[in-house]
N, C-alpha and C. Protein backbone atom coordinates (compact mmCIF):
# COMPACT_ATOMS: atom_id res chain seq x y z
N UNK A 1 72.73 58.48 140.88
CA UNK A 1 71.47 59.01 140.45
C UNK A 1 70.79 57.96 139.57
N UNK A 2 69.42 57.85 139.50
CA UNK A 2 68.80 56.69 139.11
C UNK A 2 67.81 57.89 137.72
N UNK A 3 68.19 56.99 136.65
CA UNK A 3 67.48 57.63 135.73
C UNK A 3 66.24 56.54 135.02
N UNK A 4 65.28 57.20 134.38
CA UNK A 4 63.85 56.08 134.47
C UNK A 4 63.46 56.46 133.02
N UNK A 5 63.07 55.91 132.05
CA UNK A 5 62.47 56.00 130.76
C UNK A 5 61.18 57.19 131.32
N UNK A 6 60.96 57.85 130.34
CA UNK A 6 59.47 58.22 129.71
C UNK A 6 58.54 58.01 129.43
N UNK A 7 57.50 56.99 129.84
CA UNK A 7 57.32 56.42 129.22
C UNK A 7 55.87 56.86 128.67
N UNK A 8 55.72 58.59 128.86
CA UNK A 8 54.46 59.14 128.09
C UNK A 8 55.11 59.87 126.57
N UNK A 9 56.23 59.70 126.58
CA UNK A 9 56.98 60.14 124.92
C UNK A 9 57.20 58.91 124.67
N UNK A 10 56.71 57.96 124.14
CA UNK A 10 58.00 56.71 123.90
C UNK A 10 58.64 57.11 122.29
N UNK A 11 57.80 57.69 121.84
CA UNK A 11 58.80 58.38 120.05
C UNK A 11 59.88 59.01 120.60
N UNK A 12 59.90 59.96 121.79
CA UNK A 12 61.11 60.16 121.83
C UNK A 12 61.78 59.57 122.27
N UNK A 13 61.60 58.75 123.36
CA UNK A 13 62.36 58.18 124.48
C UNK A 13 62.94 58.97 125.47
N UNK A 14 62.46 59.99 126.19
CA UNK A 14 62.95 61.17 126.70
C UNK A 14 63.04 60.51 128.40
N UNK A 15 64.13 61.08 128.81
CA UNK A 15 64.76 60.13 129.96
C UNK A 15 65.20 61.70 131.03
N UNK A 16 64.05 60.67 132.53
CA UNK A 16 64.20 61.91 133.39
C UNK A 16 65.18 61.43 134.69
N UNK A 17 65.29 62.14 135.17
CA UNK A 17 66.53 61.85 136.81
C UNK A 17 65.54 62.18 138.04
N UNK A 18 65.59 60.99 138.82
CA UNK A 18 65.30 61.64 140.34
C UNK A 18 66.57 61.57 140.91
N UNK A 19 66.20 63.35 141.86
CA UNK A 19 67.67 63.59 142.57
C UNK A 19 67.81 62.92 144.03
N UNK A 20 68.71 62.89 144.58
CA UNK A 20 68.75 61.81 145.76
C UNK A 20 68.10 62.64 147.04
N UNK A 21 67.74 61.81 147.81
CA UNK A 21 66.83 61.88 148.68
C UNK A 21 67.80 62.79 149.47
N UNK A 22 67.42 64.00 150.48
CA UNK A 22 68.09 64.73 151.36
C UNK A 22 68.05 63.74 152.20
N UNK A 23 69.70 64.18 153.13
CA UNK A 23 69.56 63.06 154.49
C UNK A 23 68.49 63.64 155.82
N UNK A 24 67.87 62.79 155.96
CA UNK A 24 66.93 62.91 157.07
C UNK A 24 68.07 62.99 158.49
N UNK A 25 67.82 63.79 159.14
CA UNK A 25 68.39 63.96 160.84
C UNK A 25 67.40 63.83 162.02
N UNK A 26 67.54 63.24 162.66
CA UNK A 26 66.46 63.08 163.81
C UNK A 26 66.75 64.10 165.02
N UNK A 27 65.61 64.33 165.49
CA UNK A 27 65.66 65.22 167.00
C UNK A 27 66.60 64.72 168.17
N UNK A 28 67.36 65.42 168.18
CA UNK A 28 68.38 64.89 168.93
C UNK A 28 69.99 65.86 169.07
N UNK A 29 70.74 65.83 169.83
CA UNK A 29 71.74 66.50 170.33
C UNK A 29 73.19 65.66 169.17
N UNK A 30 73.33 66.43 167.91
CA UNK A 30 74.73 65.99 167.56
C UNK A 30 75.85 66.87 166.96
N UNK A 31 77.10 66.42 166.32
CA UNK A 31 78.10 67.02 166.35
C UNK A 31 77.64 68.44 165.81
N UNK A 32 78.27 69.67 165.89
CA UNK A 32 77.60 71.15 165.10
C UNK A 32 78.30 70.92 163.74
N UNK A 33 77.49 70.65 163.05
CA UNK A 33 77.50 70.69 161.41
C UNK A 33 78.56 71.85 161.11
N UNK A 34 78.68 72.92 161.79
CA UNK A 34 79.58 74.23 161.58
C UNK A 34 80.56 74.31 162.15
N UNK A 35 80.65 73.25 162.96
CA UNK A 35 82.33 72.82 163.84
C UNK A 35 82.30 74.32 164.77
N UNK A 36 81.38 74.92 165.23
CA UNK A 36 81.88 75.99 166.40
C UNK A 36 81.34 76.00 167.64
N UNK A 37 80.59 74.32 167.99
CA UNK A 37 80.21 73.94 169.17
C UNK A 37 80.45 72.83 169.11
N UNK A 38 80.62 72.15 170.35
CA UNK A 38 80.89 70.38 170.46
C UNK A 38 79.54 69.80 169.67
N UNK A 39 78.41 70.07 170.10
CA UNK A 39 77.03 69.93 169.83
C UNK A 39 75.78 70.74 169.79
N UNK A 40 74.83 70.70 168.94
CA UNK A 40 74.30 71.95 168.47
C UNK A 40 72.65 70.16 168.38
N UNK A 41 71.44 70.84 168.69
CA UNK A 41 70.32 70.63 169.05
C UNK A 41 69.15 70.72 167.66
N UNK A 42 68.81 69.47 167.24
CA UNK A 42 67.73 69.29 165.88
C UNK A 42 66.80 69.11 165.76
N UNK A 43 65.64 69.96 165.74
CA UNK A 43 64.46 69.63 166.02
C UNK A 43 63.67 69.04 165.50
N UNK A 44 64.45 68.10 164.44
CA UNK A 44 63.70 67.52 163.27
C UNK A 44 63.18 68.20 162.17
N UNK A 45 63.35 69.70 162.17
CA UNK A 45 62.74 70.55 160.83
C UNK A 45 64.12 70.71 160.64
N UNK A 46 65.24 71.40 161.67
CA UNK A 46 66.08 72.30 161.48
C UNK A 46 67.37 72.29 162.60
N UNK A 47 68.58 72.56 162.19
CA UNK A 47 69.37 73.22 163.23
C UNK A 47 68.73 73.83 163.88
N UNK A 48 68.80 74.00 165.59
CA UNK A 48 68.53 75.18 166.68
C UNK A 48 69.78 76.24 167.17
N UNK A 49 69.45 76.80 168.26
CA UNK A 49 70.96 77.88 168.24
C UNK A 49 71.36 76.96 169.86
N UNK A 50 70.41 75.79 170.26
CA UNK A 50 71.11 75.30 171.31
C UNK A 50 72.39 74.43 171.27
N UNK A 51 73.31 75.09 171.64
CA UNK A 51 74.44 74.55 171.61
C UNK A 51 75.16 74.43 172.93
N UNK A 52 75.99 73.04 172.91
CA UNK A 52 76.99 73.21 174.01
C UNK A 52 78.45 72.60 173.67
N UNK A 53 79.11 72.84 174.76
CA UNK A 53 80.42 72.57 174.57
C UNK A 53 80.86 71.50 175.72
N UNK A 54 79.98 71.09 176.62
CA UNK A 54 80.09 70.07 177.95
C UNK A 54 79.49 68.66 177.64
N UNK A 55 78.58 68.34 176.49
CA UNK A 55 77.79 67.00 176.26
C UNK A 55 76.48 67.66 176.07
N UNK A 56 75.57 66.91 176.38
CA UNK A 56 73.72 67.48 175.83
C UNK A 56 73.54 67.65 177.17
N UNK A 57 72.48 69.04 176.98
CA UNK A 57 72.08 69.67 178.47
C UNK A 57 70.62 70.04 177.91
N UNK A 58 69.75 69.98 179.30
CA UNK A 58 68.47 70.69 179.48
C UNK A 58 67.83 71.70 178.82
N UNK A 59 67.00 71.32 177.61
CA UNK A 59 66.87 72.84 177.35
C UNK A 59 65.22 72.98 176.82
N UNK A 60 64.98 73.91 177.22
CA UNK A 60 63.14 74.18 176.87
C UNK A 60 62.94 73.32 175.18
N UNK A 61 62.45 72.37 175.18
CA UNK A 61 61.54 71.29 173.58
C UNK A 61 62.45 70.92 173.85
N UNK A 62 64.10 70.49 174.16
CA UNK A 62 65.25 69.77 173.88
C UNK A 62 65.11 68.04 174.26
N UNK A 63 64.47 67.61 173.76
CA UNK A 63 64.73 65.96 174.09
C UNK A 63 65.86 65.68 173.59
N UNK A 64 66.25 63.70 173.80
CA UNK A 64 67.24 63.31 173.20
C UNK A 64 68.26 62.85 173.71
N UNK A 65 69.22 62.38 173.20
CA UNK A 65 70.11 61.44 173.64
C UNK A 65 71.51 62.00 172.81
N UNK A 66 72.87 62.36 173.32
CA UNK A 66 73.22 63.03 172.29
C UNK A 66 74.20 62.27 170.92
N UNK A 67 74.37 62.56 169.93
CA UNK A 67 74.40 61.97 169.09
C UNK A 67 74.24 60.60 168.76
């Protein structure tokens, strides 16, 4: 964690934290984060419920390459 002076108090010296960046995931077919499919489908906002258990398959918005 990276912490940065104040530098609109400097009498106090009051010292703030930025928290670390969330990991970004791209659209694409990879391992299921929940381990109860081989691969589970990301639409770049979010987990989907497309999942498979054979490799990445066809699926309505599903682009991608899998993991």
């Amino acid at each position: 964690m990276t912490a940065l002076l104040d530098t609109r108090t400097p009498a106090t010296t009051a010292r703030m934290t930025i928290p670390p960046a969330a990991p970004v995931t791209a659209k694409g077919w990879h391992d299921d984060p929940w381990h109860h499919h081989e691969l589970r489908y990301h639409d770049g906002a979010g987990w989907t419920g497309h999942v498979t258990h054979f490799g990445p398959v066809p699926c309505a918005g599903c682009r991608g390459s899998a993991r």
